[in-house]
N, C-alpha and C. Protein backbone atom coordinates (compact mmCIF):
# COMPACT_ATOMS: atom_id res chain seq x y z
N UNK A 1 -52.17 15.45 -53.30
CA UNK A 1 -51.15 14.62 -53.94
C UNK A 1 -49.87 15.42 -54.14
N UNK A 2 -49.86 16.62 -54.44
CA UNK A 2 -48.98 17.62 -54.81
C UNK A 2 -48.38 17.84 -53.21
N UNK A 3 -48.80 18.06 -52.57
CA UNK A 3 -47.95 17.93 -51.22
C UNK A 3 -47.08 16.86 -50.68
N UNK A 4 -47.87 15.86 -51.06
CA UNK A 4 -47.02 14.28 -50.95
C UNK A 4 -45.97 14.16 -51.39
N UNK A 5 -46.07 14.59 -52.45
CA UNK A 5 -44.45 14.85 -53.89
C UNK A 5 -44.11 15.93 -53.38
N UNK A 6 -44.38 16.54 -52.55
CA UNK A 6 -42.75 18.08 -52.45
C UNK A 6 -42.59 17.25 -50.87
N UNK A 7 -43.60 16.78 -49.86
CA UNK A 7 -42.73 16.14 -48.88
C UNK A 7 -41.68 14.92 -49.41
N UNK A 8 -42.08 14.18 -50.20
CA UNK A 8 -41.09 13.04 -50.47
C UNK A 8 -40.19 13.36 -51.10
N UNK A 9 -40.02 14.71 -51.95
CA UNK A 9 -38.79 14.98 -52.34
C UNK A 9 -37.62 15.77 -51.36
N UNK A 10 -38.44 16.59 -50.78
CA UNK A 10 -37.95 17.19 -49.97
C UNK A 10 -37.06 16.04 -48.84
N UNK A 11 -37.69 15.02 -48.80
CA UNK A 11 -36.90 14.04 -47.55
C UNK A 11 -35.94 13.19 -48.34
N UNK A 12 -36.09 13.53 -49.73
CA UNK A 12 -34.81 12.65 -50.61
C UNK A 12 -34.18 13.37 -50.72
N UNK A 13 -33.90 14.92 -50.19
CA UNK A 13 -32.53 16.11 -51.10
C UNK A 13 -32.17 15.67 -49.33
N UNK A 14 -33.14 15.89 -48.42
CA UNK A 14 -32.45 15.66 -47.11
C UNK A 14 -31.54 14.53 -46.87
N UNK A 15 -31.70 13.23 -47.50
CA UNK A 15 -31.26 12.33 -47.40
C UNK A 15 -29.84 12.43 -47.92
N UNK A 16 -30.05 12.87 -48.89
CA UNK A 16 -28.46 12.78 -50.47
C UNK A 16 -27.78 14.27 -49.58
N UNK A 17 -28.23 15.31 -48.51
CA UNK A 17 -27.48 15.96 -48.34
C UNK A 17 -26.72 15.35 -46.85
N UNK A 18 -27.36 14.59 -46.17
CA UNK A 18 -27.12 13.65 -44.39
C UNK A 18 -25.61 12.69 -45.25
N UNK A 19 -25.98 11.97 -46.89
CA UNK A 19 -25.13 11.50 -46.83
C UNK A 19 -23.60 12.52 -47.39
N UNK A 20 -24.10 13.02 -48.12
CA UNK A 20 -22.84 14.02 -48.65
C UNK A 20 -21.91 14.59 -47.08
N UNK A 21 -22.83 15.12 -46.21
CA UNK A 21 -22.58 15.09 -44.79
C UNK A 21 -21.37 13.56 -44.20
N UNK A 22 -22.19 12.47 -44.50
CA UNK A 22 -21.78 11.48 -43.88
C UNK A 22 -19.85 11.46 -43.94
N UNK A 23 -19.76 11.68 -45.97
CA UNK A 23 -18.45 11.56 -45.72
C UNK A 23 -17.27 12.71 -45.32
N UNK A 24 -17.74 13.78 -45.10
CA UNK A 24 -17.07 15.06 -43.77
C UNK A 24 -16.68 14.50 -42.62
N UNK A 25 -17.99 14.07 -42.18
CA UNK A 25 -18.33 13.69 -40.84
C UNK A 25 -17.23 12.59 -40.27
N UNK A 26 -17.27 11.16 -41.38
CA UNK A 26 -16.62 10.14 -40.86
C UNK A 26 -15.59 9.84 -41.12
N UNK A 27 -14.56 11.27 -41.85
CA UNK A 27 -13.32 10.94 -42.73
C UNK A 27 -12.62 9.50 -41.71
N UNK A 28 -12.06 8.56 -42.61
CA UNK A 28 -11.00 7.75 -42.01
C UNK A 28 -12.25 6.68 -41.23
N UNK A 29 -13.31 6.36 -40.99
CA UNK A 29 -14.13 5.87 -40.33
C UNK A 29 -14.68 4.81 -41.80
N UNK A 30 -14.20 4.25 -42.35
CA UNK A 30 -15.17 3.71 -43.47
C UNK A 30 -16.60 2.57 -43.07
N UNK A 31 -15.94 2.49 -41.82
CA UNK A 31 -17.16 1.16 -41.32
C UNK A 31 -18.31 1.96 -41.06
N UNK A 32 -18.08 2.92 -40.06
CA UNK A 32 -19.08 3.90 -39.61
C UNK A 32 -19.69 4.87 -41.03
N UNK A 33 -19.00 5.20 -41.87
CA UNK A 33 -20.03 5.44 -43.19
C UNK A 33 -20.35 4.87 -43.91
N UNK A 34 -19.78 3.35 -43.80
CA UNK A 34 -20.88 2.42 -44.63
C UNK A 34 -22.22 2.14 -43.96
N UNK A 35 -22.06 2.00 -42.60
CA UNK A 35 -23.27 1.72 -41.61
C UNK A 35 -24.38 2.64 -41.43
N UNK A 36 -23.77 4.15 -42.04
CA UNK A 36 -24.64 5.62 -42.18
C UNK A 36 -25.18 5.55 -43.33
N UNK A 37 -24.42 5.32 -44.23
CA UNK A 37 -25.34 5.22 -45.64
C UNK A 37 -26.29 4.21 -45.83
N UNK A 38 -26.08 2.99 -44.94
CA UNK A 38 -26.69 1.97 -45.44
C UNK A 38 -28.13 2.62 -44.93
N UNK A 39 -27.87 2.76 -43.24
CA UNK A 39 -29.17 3.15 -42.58
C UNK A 39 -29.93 4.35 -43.64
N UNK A 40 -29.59 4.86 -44.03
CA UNK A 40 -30.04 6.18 -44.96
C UNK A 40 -30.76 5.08 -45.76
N UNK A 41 -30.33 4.65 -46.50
CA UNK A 41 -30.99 3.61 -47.91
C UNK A 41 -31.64 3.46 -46.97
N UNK A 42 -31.70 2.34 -45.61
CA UNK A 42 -33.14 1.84 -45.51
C UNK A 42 -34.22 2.90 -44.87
N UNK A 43 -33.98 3.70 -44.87
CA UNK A 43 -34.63 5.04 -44.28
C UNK A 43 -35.57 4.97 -45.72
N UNK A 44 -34.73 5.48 -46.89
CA UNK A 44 -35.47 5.67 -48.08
C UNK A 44 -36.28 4.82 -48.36
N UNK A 45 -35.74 3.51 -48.46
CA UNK A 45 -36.54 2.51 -48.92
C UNK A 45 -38.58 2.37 -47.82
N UNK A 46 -38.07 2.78 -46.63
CA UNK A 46 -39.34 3.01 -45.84
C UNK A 46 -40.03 3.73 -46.62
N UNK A 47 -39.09 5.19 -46.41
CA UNK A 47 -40.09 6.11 -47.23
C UNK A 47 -40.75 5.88 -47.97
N UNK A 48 -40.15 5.07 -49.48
CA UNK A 48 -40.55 4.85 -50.69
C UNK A 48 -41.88 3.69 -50.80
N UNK A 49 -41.94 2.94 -49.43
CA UNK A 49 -42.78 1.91 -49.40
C UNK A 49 -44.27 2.01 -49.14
N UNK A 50 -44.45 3.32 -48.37
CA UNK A 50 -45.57 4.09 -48.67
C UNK A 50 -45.83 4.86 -49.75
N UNK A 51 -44.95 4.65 -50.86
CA UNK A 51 -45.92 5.14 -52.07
C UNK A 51 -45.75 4.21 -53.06
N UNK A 52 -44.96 3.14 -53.11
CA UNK A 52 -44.79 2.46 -54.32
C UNK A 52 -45.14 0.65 -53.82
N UNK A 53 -44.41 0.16 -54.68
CA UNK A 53 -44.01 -1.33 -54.30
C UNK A 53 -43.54 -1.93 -52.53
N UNK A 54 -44.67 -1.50 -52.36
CA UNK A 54 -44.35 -1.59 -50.78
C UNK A 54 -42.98 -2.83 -50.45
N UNK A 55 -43.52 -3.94 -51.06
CA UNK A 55 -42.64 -5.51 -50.61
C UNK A 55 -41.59 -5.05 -51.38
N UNK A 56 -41.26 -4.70 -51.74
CA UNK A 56 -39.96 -5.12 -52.94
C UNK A 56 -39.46 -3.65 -51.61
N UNK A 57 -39.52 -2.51 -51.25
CA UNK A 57 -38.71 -1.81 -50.72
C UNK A 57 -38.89 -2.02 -49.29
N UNK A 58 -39.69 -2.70 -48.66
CA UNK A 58 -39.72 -3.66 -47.12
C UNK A 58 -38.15 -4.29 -47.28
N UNK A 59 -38.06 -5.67 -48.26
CA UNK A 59 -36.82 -6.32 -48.77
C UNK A 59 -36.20 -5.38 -48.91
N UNK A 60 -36.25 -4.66 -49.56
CA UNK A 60 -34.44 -3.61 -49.72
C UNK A 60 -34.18 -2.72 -48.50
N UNK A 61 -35.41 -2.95 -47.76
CA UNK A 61 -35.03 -2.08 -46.24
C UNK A 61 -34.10 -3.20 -45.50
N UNK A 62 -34.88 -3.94 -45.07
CA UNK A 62 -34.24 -5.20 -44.85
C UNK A 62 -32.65 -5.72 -44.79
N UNK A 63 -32.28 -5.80 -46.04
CA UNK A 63 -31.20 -5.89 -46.76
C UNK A 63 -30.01 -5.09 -46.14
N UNK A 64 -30.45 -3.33 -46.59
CA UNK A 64 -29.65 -2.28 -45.65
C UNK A 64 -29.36 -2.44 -44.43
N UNK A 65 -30.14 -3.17 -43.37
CA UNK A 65 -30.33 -2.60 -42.41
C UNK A 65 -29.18 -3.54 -42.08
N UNK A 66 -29.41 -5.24 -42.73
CA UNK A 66 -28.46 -5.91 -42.53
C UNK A 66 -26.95 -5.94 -42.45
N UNK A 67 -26.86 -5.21 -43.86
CA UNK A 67 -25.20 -4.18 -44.26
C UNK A 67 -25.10 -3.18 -43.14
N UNK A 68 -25.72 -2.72 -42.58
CA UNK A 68 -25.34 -1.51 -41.76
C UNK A 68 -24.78 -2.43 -40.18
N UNK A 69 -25.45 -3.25 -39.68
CA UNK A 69 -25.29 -4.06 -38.87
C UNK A 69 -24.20 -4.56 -39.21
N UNK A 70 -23.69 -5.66 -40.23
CA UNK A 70 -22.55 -5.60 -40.88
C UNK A 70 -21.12 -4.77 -40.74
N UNK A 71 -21.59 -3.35 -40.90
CA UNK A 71 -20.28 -2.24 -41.11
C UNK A 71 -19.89 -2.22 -39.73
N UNK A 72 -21.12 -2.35 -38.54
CA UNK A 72 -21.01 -1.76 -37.13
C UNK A 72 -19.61 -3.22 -36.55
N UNK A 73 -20.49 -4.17 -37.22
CA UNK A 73 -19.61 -5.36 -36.24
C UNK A 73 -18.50 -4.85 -36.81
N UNK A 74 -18.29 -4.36 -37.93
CA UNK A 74 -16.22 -5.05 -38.52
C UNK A 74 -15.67 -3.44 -37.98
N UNK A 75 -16.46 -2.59 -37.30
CA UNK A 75 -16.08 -1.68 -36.56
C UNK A 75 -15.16 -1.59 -35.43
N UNK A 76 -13.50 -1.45 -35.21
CA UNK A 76 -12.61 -1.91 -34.19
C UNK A 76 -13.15 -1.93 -32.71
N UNK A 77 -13.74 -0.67 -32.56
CA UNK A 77 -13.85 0.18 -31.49
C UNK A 77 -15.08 0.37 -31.18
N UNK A 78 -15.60 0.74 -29.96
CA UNK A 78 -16.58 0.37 -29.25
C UNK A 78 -16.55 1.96 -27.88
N UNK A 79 -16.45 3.04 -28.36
CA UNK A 79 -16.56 3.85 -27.92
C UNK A 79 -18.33 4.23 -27.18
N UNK A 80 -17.88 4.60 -25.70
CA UNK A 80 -19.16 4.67 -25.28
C UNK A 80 -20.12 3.32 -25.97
N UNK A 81 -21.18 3.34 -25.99
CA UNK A 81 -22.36 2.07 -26.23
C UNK A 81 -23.18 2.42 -27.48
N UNK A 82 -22.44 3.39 -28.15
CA UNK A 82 -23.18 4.05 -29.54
C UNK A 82 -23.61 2.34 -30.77
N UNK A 83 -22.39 1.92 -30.89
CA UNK A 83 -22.23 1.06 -31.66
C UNK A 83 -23.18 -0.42 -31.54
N UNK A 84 -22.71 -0.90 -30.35
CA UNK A 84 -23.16 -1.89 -29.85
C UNK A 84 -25.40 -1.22 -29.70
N UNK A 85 -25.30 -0.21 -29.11
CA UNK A 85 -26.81 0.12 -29.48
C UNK A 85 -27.47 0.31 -30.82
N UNK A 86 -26.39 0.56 -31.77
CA UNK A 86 -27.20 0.75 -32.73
C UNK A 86 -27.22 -0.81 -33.65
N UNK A 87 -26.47 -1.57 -33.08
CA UNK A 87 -26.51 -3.33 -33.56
C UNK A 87 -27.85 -3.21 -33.31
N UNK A 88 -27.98 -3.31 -31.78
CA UNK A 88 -29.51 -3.86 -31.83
C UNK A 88 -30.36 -2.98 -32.54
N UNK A 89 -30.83 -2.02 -32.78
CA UNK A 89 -31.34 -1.37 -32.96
C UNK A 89 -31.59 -1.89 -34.87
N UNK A 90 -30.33 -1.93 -35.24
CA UNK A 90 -30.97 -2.91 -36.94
C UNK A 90 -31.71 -3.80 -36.87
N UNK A 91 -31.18 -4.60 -35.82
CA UNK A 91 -31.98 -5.91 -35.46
C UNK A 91 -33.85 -5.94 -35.11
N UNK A 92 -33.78 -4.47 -34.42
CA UNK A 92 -35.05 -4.64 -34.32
C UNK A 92 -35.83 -3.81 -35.15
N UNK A 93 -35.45 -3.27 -36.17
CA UNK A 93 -35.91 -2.23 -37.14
C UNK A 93 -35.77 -3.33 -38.17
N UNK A 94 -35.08 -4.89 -38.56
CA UNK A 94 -35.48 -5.45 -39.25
C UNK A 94 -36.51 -6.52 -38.24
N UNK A 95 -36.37 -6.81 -37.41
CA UNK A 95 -37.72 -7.83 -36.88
C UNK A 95 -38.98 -7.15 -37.21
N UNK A 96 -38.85 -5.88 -37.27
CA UNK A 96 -40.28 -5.01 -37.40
C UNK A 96 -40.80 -5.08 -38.88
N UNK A 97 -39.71 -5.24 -39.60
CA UNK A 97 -40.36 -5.22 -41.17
C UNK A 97 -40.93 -6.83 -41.48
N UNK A 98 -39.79 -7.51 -40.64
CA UNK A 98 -40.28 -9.02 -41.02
C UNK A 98 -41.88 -9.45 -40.12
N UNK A 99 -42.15 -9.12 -39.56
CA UNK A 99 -43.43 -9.06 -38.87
C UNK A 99 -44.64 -9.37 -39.62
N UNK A 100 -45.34 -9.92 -39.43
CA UNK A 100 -46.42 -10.12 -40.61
C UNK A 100 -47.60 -9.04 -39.90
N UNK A 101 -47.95 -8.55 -40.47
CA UNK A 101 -47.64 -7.40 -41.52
C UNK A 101 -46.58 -6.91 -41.16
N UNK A 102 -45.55 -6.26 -42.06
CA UNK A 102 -44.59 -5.02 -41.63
C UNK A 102 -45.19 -4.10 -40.92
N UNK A 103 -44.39 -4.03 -39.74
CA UNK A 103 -44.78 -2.36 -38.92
C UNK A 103 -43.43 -1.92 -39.93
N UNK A 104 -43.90 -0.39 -40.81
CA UNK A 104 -43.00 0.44 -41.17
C UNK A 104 -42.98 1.20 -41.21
N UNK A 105 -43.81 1.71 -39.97
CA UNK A 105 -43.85 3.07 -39.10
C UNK A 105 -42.70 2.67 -38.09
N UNK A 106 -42.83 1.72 -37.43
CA UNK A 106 -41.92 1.41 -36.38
C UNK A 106 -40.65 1.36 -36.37
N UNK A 107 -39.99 0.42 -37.92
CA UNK A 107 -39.26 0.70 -38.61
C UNK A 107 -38.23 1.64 -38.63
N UNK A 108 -39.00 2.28 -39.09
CA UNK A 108 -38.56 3.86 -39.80
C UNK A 108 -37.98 4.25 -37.94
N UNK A 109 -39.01 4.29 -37.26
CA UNK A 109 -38.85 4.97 -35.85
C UNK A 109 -37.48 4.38 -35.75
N UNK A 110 -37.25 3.28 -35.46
CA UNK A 110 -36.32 2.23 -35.19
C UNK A 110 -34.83 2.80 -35.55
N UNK A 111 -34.71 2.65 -37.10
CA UNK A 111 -33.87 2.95 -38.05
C UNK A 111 -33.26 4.15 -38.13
N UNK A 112 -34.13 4.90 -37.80
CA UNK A 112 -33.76 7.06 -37.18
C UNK A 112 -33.16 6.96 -35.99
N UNK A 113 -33.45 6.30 -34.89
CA UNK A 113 -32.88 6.15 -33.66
C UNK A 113 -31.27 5.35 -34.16
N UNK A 114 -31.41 4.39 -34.69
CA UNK A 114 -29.89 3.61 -34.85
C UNK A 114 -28.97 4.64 -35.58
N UNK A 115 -29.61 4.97 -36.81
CA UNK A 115 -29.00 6.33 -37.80
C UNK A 115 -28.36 7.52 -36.77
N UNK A 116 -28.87 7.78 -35.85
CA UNK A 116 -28.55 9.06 -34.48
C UNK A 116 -27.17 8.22 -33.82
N UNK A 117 -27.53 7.25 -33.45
CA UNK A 117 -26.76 6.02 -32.48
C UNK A 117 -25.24 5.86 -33.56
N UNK A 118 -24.86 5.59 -34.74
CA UNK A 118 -24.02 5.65 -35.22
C UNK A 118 -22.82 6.91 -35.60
N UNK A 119 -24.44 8.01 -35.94
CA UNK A 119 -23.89 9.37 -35.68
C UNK A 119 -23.01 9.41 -34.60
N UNK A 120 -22.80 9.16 -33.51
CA UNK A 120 -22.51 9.38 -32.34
C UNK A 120 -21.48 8.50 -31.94
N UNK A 121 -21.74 7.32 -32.62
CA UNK A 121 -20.31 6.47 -32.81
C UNK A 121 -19.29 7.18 -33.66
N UNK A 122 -19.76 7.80 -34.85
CA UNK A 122 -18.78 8.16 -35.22
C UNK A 122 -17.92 9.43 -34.48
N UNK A 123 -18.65 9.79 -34.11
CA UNK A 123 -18.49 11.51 -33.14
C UNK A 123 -17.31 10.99 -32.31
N UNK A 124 -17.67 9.97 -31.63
CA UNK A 124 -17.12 9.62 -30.45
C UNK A 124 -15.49 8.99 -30.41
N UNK A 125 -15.58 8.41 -32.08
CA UNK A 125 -13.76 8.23 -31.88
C UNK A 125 -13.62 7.34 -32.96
N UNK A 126 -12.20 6.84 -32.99
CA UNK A 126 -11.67 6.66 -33.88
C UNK A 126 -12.06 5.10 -34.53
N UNK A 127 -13.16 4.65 -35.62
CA UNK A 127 -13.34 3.37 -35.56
C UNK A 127 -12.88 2.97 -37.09
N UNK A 128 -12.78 1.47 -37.25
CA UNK A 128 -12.22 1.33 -39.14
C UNK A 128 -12.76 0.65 -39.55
């Protein structure tokens, strides 16, 4: 049990440090770090769903993933296929939670791949 709690904390200082990161990373980009943070929340909320209130943080994964999808569309620019891949990529990291049962292994897989995919939007140029 004591291992469980230093991995899950350990992946929440990782998280609060990816986002402290986020706003370096995306100065002037606000769409692209709303769409990074969001994915982060639903990252957490996965996490958190294997140890707690599974449904209630499925829904708040959910939710994020939606906002992040959200930030990508009101995004000007469309550099390389970062953006437009990581649309789908919410899309199917929320079809996976809505699934009866939630896959939120898959999820998570899903949601890390889009989280990379935005990274890379932002890398790639100038979006608002």
């Amino acid at each position: 049990m004591n291992k469980k709690r230093f991995l899950f904390t350990l992946a929440i200082l990782a998280l609060f440090c990816s986002a402290g990161l986020a706003v370096e990373i995306f100065n002037g980009q606000p769409n692209i770090k709303g769409a990074y943070n969001k994915l982060l929340n639903a990252i957490n909320h996965l996490e958190k769903s294997k140890t707690e209130d599974a449904q209630k943080h499925v829904n708040q994964a959910i939710v994020d993933l939606a906002a992040a999808k959200t930030f990508l569309e009101q995004s000007t620019n469309n550099k390389g296929t970062y953006r437009a891949t990581a649309m789908k990529l919410c899309d199917e990291a929320a079809e996976a939670l809505k699934a009866t049962p939630p896959d939120i292994v898959k999820a998570n897989e899903v949601a890390n791949h889009a989280l990379k995919e935005v990274n890379m939007a932002g890398k790639a140029g100038a979006h608002r």
